[in-house]
Structure formats: structure tokens, C-alpha cells
C-alpha atoms as a PDB file:
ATOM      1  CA  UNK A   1      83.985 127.777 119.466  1.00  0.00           C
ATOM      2  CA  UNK A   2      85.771 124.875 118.182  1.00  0.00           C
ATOM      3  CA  UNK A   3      85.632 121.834 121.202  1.00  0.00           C
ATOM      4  CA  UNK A   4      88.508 119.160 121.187  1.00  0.00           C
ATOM      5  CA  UNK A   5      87.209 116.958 119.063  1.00  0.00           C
ATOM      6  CA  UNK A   6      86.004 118.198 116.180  1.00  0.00           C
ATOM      7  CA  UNK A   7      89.029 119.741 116.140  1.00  0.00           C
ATOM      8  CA  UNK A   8      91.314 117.067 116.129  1.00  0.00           C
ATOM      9  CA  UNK A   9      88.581 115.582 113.126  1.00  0.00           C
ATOM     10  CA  UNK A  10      89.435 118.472 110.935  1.00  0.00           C
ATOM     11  CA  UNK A  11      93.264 117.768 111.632  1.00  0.00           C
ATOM     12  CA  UNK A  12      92.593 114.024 110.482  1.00  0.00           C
ATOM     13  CA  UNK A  13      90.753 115.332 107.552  1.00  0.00           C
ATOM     14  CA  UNK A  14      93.681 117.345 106.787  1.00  0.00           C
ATOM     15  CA  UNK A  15      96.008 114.806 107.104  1.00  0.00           C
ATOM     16  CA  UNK A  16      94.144 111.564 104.940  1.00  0.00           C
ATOM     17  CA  UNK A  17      93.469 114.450 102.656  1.00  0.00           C
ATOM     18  CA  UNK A  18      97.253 115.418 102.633  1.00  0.00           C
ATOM     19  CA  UNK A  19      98.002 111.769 101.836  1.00  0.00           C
ATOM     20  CA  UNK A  20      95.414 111.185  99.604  1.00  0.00           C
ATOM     21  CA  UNK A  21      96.391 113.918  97.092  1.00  0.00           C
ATOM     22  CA  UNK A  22     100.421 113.118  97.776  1.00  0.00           C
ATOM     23  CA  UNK A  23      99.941 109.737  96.085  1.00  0.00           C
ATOM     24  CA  UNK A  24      98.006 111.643  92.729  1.00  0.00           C
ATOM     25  CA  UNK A  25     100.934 111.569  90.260  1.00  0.00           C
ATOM     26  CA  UNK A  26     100.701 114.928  88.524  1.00  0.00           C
ATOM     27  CA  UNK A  27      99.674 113.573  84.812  1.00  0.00           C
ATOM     28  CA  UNK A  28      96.652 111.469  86.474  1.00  0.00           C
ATOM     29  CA  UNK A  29      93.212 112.969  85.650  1.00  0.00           C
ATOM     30  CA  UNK A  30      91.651 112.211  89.138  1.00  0.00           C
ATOM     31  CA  UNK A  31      90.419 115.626  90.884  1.00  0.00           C
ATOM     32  CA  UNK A  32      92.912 117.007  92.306  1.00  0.00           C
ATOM     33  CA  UNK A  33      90.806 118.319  95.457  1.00  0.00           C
ATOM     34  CA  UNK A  34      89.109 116.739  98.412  1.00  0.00           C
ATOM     35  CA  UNK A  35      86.442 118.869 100.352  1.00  0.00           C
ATOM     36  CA  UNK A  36      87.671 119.251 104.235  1.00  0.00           C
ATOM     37  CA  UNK A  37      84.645 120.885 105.855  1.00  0.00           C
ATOM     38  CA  UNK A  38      81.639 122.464 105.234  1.00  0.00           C
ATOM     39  CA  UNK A  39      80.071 124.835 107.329  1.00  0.00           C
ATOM     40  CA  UNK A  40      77.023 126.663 105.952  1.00  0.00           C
ATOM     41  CA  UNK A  41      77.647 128.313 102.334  1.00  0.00           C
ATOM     42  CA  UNK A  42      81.454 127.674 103.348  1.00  0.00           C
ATOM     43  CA  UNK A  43      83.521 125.320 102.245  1.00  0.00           C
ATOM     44  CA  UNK A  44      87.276 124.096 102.838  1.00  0.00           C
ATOM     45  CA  UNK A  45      89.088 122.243 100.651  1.00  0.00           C
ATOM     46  CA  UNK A  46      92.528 121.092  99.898  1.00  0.00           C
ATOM     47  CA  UNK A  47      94.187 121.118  96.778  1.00  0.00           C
ATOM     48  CA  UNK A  48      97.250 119.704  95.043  1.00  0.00           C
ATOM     49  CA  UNK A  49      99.191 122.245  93.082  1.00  0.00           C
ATOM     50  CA  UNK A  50     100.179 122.204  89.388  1.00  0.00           C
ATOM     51  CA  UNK A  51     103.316 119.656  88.875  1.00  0.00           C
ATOM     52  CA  UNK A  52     106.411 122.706  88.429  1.00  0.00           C
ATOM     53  CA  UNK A  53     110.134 122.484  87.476  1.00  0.00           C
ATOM     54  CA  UNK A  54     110.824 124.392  90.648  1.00  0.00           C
ATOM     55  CA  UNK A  55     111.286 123.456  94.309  1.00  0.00           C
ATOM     56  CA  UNK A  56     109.682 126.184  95.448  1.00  0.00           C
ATOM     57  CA  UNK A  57     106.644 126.061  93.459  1.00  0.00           C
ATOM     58  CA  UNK A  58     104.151 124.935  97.136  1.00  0.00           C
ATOM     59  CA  UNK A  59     103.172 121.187  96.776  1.00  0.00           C
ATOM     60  CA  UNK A  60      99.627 121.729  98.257  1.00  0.00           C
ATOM     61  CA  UNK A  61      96.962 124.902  98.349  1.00  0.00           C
ATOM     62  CA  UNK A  62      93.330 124.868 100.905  1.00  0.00           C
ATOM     63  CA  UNK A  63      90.972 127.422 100.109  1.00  0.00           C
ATOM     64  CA  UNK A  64      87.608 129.020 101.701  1.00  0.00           C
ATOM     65  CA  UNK A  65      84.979 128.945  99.156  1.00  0.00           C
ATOM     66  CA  UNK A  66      81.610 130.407  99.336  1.00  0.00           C
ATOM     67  CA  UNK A  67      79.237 128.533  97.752  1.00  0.00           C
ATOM     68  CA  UNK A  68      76.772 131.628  97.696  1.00  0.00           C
ATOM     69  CA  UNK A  69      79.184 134.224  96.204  1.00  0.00           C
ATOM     70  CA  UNK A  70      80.673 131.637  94.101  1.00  0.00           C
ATOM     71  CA  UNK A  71      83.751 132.513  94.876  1.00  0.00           C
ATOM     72  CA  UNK A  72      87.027 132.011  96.908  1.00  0.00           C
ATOM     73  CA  UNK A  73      87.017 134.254 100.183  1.00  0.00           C
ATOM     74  CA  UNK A  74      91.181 133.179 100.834  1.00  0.00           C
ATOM     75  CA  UNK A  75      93.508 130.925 100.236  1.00  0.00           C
ATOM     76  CA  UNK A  76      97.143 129.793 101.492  1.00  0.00           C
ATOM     77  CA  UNK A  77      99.841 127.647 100.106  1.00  0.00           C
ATOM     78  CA  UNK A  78     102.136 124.562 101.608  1.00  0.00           C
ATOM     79  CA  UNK A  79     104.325 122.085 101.312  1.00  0.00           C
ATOM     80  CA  UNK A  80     104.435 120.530 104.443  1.00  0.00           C
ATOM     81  CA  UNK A  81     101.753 119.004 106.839  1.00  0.00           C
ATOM     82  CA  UNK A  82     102.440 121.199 109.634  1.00  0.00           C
ATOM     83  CA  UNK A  83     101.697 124.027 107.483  1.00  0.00           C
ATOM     84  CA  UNK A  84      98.135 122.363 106.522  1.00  0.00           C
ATOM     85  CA  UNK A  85      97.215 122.195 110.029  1.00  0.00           C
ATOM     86  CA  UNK A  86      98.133 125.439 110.908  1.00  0.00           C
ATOM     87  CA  UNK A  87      95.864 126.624 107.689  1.00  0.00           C
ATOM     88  CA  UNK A  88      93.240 124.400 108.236  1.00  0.00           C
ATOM     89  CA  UNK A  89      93.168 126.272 111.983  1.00  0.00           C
ATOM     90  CA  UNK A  90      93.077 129.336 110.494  1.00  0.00           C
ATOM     91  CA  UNK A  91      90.265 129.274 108.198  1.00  0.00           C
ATOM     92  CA  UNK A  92      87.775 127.321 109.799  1.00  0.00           C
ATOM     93  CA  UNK A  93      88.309 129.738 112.527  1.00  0.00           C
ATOM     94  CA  UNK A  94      86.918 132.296 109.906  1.00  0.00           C
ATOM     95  CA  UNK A  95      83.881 130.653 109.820  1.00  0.00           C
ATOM     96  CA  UNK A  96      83.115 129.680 113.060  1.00  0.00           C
ATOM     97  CA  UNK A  97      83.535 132.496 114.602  1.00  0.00           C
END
């Protein structure tokens, strides 16, 4: 069970991460991805999505990756911050349960 505060950590997390990878223009080789959490073989991270002609194309993406499997377990897309939280929520509750 998640207690209060390292909850509201992994919301801060999400949020300097959220403004962190706002401010990469899209043409700027720095990694595009900054690691939110890491519990076991898990990790959480957020990443900015490809620069697109569209609006609708999502700004932002935060995965589950298993380090093990060497693969991605899920993933969701976003464009606003609310929407981070609420996914950041969501998958660490996947592996904390």
C-alpha cells in the first residue's frame, strides 16, 4: 500500500518530469525520457512523444517496463498533467500491489 507521502513524491516526480521534457524542443537530441520510479525489475518512466503536424497526436507517453522481460508491460498516452497523475496512479499501483 502506497502511504501519503511517497505518494505525493511520485506526483512531484511526475510533475518536474512533465516540465522537464515540456521545455525539450522536438529537434534537440537530449533523451527524451526521465525514469519516475523503480520498484524491483519495474520501472516507470515518462516520455515525450514524437513532434506531429496534428493536435491530437498526445504530447507525453509513461510506460511500465520490465527490466527482466525486457519489455514494456503497458503504456498510456497524455497531454495534460492531470492525465500524468492519474497514470502515474495507475501503474505504480500495478506494481505495488
Amino acid at each position: 500500500m502506497c502511504t501519503k507521502s511517497s505518494r505525493t513524491s511520485g506526483r512531484l516526480r511526475v510533475t518536474q518530469a512533465y516540465i522537464a521534457l515540456s521545455d525539450i524542443p522536438g529537434s534537440n537530441p537530449t533523451p527524451k525520457s526521465i525514469s519516475l520510479e523503480t520498484v524491483g525489475a519495474y520501472e516507470i518512466r515518462m516520455l515525450k512523444g514524437s513532434p506531429s503536424h496534428s493536435g491530437d497526436a498526445p504530447l507525453f507517453w509513461m510506460e511500465l517496463f520490465d527490466h527482466e522481460t525486457k519489455s514494456s508491460l503497458d503504456s498510456c498516452s497524455f497531454h495534460e498533467i492531470d492525465e500524468a497523475l492519474n497514470a502515474f496512479d495507475e501503474l505504480i499501483s500495478l506494481v505495488k500491489i
